[in-house]
N, C-alpha and C. Protein backbone atom coordinates (compact mmCIF):
# COMPACT_ATOMS: atom_id res chain seq x y z
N UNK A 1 200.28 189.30 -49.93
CA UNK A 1 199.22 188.41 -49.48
C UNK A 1 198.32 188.06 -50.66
N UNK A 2 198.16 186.47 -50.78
CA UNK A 2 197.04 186.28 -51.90
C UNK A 2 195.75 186.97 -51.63
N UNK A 3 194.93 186.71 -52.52
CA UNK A 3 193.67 187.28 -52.30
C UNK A 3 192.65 186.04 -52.04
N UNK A 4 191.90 185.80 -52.03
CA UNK A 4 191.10 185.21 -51.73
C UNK A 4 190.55 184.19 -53.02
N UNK A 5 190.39 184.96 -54.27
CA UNK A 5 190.14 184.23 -54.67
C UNK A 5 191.32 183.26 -55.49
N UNK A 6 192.09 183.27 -55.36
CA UNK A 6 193.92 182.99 -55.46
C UNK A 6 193.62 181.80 -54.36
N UNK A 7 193.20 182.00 -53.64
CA UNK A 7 193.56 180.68 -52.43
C UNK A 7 192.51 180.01 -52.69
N UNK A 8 190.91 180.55 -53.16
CA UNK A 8 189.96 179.69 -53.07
C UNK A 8 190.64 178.32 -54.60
N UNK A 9 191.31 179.33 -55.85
CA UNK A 9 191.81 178.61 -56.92
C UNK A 9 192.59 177.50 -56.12
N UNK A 10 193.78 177.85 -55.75
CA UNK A 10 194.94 176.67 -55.29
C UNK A 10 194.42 175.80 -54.60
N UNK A 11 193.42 176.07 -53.54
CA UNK A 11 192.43 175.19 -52.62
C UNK A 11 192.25 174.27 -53.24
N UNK A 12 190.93 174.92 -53.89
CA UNK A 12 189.84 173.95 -54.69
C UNK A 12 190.17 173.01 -56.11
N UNK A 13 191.16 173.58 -56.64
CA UNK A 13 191.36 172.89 -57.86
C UNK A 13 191.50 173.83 -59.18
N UNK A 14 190.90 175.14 -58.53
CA UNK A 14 190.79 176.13 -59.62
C UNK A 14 189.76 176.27 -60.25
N UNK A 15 188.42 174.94 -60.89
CA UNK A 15 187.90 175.44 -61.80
C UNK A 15 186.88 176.12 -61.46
N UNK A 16 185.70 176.99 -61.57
CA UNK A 16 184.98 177.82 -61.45
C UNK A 16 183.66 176.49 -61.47
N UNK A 17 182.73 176.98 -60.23
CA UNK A 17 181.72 176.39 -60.04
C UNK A 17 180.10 177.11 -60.94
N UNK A 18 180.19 176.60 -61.76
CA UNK A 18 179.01 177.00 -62.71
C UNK A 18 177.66 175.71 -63.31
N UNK A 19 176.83 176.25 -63.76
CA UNK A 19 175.99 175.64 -64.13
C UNK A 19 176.44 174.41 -65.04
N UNK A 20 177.44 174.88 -65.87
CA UNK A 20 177.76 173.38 -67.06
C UNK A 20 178.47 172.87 -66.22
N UNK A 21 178.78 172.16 -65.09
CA UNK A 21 179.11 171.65 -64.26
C UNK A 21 178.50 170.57 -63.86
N UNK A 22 178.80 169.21 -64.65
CA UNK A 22 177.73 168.23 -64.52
C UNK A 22 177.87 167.33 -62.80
N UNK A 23 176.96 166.89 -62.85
CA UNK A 23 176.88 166.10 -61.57
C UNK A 23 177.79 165.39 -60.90
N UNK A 24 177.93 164.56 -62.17
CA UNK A 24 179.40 163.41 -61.37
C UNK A 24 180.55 164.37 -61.28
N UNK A 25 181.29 165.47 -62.02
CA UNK A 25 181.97 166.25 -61.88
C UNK A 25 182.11 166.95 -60.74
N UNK A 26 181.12 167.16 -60.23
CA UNK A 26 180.98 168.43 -59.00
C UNK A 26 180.62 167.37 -57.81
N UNK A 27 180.24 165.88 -58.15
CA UNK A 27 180.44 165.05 -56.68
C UNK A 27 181.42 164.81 -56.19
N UNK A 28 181.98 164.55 -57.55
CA UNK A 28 183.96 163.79 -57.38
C UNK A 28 184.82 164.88 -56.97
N UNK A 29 184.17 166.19 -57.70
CA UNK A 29 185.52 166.90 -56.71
C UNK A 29 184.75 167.08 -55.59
N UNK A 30 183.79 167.51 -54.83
CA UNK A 30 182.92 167.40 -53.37
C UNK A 30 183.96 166.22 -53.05
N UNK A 31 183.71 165.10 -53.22
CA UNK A 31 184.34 164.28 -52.48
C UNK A 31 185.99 164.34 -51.88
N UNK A 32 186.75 165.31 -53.41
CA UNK A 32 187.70 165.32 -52.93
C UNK A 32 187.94 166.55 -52.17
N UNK A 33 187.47 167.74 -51.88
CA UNK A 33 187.04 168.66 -50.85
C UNK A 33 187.25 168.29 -49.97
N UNK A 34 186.18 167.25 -49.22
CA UNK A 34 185.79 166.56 -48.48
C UNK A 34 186.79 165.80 -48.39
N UNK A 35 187.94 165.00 -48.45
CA UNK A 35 188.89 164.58 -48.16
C UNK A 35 190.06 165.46 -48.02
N UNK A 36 190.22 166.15 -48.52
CA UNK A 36 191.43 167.40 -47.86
C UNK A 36 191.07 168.34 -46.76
N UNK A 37 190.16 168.20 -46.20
CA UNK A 37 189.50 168.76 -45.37
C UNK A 37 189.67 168.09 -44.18
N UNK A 38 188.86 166.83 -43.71
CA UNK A 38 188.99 165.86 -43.37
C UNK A 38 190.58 165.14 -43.10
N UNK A 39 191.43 165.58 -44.10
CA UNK A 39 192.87 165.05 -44.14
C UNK A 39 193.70 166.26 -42.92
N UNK A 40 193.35 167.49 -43.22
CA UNK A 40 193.75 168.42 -42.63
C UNK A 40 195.79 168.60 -43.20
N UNK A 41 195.68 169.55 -42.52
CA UNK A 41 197.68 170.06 -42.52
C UNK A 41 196.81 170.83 -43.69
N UNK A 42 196.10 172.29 -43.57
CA UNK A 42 195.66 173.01 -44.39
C UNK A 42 195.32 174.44 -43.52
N UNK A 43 196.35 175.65 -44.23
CA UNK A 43 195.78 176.49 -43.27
C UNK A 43 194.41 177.18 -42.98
N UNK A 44 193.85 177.78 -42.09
CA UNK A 44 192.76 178.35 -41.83
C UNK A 44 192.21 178.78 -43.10
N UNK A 45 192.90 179.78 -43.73
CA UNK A 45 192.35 180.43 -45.18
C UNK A 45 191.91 179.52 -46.25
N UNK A 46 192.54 178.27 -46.17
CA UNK A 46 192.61 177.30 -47.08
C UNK A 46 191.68 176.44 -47.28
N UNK A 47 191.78 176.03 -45.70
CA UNK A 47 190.33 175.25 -44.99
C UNK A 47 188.81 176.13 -45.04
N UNK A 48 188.91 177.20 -45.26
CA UNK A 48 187.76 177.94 -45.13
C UNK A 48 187.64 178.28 -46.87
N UNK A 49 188.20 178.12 -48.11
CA UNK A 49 188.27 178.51 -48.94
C UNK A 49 187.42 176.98 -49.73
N UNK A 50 188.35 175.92 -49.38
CA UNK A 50 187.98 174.38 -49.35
C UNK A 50 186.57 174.53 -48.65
N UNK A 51 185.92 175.10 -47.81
CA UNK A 51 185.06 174.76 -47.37
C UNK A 51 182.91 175.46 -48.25
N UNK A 52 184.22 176.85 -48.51
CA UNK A 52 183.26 177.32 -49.47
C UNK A 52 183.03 176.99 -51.09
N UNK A 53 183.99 176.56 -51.28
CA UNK A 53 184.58 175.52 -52.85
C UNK A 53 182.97 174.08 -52.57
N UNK A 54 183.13 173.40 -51.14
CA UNK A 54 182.20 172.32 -51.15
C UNK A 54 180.76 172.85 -50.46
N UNK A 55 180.63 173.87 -50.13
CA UNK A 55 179.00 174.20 -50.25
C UNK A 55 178.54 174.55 -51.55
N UNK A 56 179.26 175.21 -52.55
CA UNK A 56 178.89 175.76 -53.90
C UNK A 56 179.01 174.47 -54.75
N UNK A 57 179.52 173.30 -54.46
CA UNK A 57 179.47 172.18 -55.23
C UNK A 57 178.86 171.16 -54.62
N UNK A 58 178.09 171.36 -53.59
CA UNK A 58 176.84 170.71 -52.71
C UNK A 58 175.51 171.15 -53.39
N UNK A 59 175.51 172.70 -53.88
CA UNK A 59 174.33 173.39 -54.14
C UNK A 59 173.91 172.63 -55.80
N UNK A 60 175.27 172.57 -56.85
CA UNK A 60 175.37 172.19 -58.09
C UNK A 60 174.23 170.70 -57.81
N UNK A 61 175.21 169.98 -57.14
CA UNK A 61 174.42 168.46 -56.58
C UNK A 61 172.92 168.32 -56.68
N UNK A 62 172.60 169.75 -55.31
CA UNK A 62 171.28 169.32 -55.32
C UNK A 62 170.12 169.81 -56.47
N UNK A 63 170.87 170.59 -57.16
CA UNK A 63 170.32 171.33 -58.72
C UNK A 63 169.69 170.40 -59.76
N UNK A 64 170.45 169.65 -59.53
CA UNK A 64 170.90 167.89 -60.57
C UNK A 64 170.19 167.11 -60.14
N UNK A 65 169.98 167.00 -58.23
CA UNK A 65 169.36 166.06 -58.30
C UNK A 65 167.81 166.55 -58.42
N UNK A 66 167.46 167.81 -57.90
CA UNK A 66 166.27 168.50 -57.83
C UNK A 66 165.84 168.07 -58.92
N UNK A 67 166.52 168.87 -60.30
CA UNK A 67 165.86 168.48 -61.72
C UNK A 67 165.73 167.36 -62.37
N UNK A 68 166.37 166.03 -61.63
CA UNK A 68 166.22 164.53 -61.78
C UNK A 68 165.12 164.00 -61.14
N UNK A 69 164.60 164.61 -60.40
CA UNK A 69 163.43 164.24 -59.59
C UNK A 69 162.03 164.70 -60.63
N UNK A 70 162.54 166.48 -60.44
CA UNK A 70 161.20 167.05 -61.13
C UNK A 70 160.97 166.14 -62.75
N UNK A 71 161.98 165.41 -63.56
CA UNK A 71 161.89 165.07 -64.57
C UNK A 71 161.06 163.66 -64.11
N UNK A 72 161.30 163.17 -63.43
CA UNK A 72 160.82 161.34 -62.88
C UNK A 72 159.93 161.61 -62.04
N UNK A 73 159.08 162.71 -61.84
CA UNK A 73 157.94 163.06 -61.43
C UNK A 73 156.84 163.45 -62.13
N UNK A 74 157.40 163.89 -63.68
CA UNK A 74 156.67 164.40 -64.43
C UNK A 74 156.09 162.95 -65.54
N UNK A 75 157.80 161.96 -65.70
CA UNK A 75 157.08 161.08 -66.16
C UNK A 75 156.30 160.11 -65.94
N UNK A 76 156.24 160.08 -64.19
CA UNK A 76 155.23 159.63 -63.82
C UNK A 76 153.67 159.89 -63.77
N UNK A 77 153.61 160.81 -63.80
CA UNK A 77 152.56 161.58 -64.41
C UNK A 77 152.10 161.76 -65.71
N UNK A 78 152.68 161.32 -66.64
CA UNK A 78 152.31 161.37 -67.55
C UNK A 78 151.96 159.79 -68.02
N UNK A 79 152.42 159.07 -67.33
CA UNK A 79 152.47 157.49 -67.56
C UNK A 79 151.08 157.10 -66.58
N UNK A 80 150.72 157.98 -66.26
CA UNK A 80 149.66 157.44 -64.70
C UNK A 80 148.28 157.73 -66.07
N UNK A 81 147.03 157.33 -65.46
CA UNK A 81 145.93 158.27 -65.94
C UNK A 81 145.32 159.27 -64.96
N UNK A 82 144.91 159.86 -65.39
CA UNK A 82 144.20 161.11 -65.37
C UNK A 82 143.04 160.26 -63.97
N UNK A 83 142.61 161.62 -63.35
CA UNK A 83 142.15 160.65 -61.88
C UNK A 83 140.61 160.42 -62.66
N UNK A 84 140.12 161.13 -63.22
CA UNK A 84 138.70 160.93 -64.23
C UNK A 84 138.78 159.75 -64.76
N UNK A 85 139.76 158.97 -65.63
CA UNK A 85 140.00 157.89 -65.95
C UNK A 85 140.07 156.42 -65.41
N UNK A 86 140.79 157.37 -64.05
CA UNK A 86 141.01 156.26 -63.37
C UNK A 86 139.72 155.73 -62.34
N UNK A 87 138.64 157.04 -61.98
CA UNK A 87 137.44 156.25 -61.50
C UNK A 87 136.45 155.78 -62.68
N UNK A 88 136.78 156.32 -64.45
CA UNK A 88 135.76 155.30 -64.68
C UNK A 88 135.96 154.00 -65.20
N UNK A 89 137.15 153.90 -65.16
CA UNK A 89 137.58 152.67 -65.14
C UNK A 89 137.66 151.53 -64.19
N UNK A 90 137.27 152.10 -63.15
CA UNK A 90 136.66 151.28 -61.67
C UNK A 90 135.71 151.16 -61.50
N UNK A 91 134.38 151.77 -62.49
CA UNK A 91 132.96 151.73 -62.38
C UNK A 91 132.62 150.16 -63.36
């Protein structure tokens, strides 16, 4: 009997879900997760291996997008003035 992580490899594609794991990388395979899944003719172990393969490359996603936000939040803030500025410049 394989082991688990033997099936999560053959499942998923094999490669290991880690931080240098850029965005479009970890959508495109999500997506393709998400289509073998969806496609089905996959056994239980497989489907459940596929399934934990696309929550750990859901989490990468929202990492990316989290820190795309916190970055375009910050430069908005830094592009804004200061709220002191901004009432005496209304006086």
């Amino acid at each position: 009997m394989a082991k688990t992580d033997d099936v999560v490899d053959e499942a998923a594609g094999g490669a290991p879900v880690d931080s240098t794991l850029g965005y479009e990388q970890a959508r495109d395979e999500l997506i393709e997760v998400v289509r073998r899944l969806e496609a089905g003719g996959t056994t239980l172990e497989e489907s459940l291996a596929l399934w934990e393969r696309g929550e750990e490359l859901a989490k990468v996603c929202r990492r990316w997008l989290d820190g795309a936000r916190a970055r375009l939040d910050a430069a908005l803030a830094e592009g804004s003035p200061a709220n002191g500025e901004a009432e005496q410049e209304q006086e």
